[in-house]
C-alpha atoms as a PDB file:
ATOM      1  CA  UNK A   1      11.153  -4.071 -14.119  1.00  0.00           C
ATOM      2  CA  UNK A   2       9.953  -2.651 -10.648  1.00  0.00           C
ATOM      3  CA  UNK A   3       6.345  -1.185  -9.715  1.00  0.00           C
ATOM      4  CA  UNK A   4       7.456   2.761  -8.569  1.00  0.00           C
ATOM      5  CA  UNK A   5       4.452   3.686  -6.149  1.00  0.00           C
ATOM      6  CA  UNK A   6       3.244   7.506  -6.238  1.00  0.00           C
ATOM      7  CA  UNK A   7       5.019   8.584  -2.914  1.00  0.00           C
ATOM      8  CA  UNK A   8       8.335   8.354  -5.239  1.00  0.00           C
ATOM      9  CA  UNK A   9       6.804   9.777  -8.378  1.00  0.00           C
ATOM     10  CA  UNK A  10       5.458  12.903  -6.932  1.00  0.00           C
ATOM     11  CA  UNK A  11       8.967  13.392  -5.283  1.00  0.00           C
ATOM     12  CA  UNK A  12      10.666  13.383  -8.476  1.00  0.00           C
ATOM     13  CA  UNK A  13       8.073  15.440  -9.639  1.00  0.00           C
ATOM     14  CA  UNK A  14       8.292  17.793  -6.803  1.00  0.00           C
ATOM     15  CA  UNK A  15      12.355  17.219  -7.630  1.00  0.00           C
ATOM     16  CA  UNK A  16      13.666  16.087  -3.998  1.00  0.00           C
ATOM     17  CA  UNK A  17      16.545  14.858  -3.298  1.00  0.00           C
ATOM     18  CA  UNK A  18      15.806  11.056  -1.660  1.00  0.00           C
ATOM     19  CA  UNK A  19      17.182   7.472  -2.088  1.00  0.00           C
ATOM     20  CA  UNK A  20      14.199   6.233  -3.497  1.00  0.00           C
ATOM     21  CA  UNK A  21      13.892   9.105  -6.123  1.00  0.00           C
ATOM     22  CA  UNK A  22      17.607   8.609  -6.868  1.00  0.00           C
ATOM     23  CA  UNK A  23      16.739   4.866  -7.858  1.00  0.00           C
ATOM     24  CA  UNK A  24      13.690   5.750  -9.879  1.00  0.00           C
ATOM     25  CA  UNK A  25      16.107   8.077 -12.269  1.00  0.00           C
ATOM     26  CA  UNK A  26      18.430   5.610 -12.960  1.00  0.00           C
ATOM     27  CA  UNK A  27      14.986   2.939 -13.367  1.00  0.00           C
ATOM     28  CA  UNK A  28      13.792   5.336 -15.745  1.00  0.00           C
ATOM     29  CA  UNK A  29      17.733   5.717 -17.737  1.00  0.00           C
ATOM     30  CA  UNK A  30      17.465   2.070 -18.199  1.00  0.00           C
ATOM     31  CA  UNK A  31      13.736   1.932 -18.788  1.00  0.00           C
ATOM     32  CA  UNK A  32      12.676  -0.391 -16.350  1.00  0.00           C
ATOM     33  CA  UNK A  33       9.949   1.441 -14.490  1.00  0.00           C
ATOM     34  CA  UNK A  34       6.753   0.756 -14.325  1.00  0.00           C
ATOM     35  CA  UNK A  35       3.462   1.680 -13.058  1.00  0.00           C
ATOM     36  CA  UNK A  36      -0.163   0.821 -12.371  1.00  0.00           C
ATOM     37  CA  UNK A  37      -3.911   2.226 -13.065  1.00  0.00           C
ATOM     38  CA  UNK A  38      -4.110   3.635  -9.609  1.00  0.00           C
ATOM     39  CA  UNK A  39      -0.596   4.891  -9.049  1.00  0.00           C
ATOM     40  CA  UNK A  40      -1.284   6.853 -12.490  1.00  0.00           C
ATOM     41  CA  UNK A  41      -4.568   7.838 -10.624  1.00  0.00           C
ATOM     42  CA  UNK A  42      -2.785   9.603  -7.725  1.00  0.00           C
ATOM     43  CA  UNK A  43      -0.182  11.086  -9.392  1.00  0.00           C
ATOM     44  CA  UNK A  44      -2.870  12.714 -12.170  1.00  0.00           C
ATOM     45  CA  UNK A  45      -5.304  14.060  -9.577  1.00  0.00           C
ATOM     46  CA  UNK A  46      -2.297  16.037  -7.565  1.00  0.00           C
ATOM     47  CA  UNK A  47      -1.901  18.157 -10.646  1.00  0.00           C
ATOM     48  CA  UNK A  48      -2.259  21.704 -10.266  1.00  0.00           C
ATOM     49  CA  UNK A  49      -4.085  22.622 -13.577  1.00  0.00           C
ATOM     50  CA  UNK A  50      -5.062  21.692 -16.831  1.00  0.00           C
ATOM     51  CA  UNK A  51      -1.968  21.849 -18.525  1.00  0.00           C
ATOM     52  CA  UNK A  52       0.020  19.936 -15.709  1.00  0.00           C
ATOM     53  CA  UNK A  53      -2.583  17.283 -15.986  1.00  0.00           C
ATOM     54  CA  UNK A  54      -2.133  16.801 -19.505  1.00  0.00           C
ATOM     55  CA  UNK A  55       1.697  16.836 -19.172  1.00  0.00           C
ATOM     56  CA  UNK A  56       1.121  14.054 -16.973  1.00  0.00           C
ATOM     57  CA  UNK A  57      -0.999  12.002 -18.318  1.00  0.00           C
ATOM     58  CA  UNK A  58       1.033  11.494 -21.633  1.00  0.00           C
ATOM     59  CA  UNK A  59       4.027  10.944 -19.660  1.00  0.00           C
ATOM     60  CA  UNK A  60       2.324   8.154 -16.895  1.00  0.00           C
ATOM     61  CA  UNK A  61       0.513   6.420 -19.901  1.00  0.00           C
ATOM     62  CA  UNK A  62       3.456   6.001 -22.000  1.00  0.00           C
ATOM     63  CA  UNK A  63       5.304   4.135 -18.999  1.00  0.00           C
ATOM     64  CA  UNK A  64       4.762   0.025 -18.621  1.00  0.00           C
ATOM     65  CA  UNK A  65       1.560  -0.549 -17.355  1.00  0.00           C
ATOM     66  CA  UNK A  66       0.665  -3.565 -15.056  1.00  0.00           C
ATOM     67  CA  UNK A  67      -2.557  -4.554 -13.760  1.00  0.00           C
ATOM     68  CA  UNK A  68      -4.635  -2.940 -16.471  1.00  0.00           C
ATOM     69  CA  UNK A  69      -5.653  -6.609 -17.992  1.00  0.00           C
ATOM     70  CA  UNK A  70      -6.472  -8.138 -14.416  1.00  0.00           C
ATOM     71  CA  UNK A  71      -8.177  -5.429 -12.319  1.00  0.00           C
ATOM     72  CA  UNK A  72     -11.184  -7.161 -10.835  1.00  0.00           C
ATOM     73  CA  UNK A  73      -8.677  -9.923  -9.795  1.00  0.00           C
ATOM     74  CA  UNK A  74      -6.312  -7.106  -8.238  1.00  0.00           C
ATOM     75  CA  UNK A  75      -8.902  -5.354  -6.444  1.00  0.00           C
ATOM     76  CA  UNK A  76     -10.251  -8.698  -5.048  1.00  0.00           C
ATOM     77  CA  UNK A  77      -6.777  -9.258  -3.375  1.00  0.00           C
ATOM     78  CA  UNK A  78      -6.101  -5.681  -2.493  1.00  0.00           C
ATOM     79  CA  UNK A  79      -9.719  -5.900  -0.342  1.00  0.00           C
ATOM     80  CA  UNK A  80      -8.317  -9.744   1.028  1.00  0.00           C
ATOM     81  CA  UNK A  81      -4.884  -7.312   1.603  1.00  0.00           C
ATOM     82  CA  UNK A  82      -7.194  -4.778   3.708  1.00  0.00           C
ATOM     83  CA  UNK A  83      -8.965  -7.340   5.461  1.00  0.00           C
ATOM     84  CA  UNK A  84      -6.263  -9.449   6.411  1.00  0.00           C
ATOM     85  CA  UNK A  85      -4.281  -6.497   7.797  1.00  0.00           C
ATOM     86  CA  UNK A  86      -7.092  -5.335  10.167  1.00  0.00           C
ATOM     87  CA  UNK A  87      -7.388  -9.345  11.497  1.00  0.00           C
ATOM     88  CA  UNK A  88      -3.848  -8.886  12.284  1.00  0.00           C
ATOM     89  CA  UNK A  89      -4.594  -5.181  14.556  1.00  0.00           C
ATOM     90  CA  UNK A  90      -3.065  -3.428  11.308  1.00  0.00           C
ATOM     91  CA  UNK A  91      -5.114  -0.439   9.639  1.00  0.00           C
ATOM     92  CA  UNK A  92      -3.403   0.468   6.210  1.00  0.00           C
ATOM     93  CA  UNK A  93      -3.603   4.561   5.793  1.00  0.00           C
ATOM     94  CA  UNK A  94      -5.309   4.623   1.963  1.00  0.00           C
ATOM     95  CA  UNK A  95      -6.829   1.442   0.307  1.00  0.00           C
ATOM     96  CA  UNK A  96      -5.114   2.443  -2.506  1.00  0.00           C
ATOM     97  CA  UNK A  97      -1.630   1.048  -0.472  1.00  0.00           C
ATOM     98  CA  UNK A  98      -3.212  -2.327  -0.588  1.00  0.00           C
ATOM     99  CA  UNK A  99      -4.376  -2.277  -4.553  1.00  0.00           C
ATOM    100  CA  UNK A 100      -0.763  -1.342  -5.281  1.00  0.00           C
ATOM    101  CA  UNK A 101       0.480  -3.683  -3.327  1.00  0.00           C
ATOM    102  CA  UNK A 102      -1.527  -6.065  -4.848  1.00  0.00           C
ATOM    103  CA  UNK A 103      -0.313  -5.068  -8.362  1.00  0.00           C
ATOM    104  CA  UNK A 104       2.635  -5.838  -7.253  1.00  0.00           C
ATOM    105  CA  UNK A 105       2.506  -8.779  -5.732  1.00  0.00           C
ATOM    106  CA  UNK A 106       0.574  -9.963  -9.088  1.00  0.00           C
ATOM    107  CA  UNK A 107       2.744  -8.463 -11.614  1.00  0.00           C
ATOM    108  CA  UNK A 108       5.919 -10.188  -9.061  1.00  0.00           C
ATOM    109  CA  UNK A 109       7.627  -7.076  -9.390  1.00  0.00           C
ATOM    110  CA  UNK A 110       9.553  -5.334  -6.476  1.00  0.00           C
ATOM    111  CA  UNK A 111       7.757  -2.000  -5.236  1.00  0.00           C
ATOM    112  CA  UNK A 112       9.871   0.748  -4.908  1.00  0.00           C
ATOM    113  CA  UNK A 113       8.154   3.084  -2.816  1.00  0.00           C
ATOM    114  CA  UNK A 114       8.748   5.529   0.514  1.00  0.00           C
ATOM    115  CA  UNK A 115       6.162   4.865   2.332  1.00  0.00           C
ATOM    116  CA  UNK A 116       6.138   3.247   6.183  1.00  0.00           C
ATOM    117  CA  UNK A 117       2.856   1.231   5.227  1.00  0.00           C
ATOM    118  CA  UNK A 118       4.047  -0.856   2.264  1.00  0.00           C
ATOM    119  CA  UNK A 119       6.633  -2.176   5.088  1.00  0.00           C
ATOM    120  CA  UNK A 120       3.589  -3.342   7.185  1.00  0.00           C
ATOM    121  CA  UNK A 121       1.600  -4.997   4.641  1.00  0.00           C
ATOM    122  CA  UNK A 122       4.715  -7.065   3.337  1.00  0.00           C
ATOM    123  CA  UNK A 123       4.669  -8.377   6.951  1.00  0.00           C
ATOM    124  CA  UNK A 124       0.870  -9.625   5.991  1.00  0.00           C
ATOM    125  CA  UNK A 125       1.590 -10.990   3.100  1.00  0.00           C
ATOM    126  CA  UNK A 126       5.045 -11.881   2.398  1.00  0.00           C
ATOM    127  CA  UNK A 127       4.926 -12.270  -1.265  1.00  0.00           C
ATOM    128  CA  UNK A 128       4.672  -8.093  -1.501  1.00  0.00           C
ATOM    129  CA  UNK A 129       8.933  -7.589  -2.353  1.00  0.00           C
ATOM    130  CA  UNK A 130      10.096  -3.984  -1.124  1.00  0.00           C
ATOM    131  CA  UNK A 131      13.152  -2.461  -2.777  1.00  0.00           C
ATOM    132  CA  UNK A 132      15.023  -1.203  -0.206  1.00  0.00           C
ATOM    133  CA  UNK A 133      14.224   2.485   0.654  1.00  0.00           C
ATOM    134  CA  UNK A 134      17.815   3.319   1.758  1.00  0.00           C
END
């Protein structure tokens, strides 16, 4: 199973043509993608109406879910994430980065994701695994 971060979802959704998209289709053939309570977030609230929300929302809630049973615990080491990034002169982009990070780093499940700041914070904390994005 691997944690697929948003950046990769809404590129399938927006159907582009990239590496990581091309590994989330065959995750999904083989059913071994998952996601988390604020990747689901970010890929709901970029819906253009109604109708595309709903479409959504049964799709992202019918996927594996991790982090739904711990998320005090996972926001608690998503803040430690933030914090310990800025000690080390490194600002993560969206706070969200570091709770999905955290998911995955609880769930130890590889993040698949195309985004340049998941590479940073696995140099903060090394137990964040990155599929490759190539």
């Amino acid at each position: 199973m691997i944690l697929v971060d948003s950046t990769v979802w809404v590129d399938l959704l927006r159907n582009r043509r990239t590496a990581p998209v091309e590994r989330l289709r065959r995750l999904l053939e083989l059913g071994e993608a998952a996601t988390a309570p604020v990747i689901v977030q970010e890929v709901l609230q970029g819906a253009l109406d109604a109708a595309a929300f709903g479409k959504r929302q049964d799709y992202f809630t019918a996927l594996p879910l991790v982090g739904a049973d711990d998320i005090a615990a996972i926001h608690i080491e998503a803040a430690r994430l933030y914090a310990r990034s800025r000690w080390r002169g490194i600002t993560p982009r969206s706070p969200n980065d570091c709770l999905i990070a955290a998911s995955a780093i609880r769930a130890d499940m590889p993040l698949l994701h195309d985004d340049r700041d998941f590479e940073q914070l696995a140099t903060v904390d090394r137990q964040l695994k990155l599929v490759p994005r190539t």
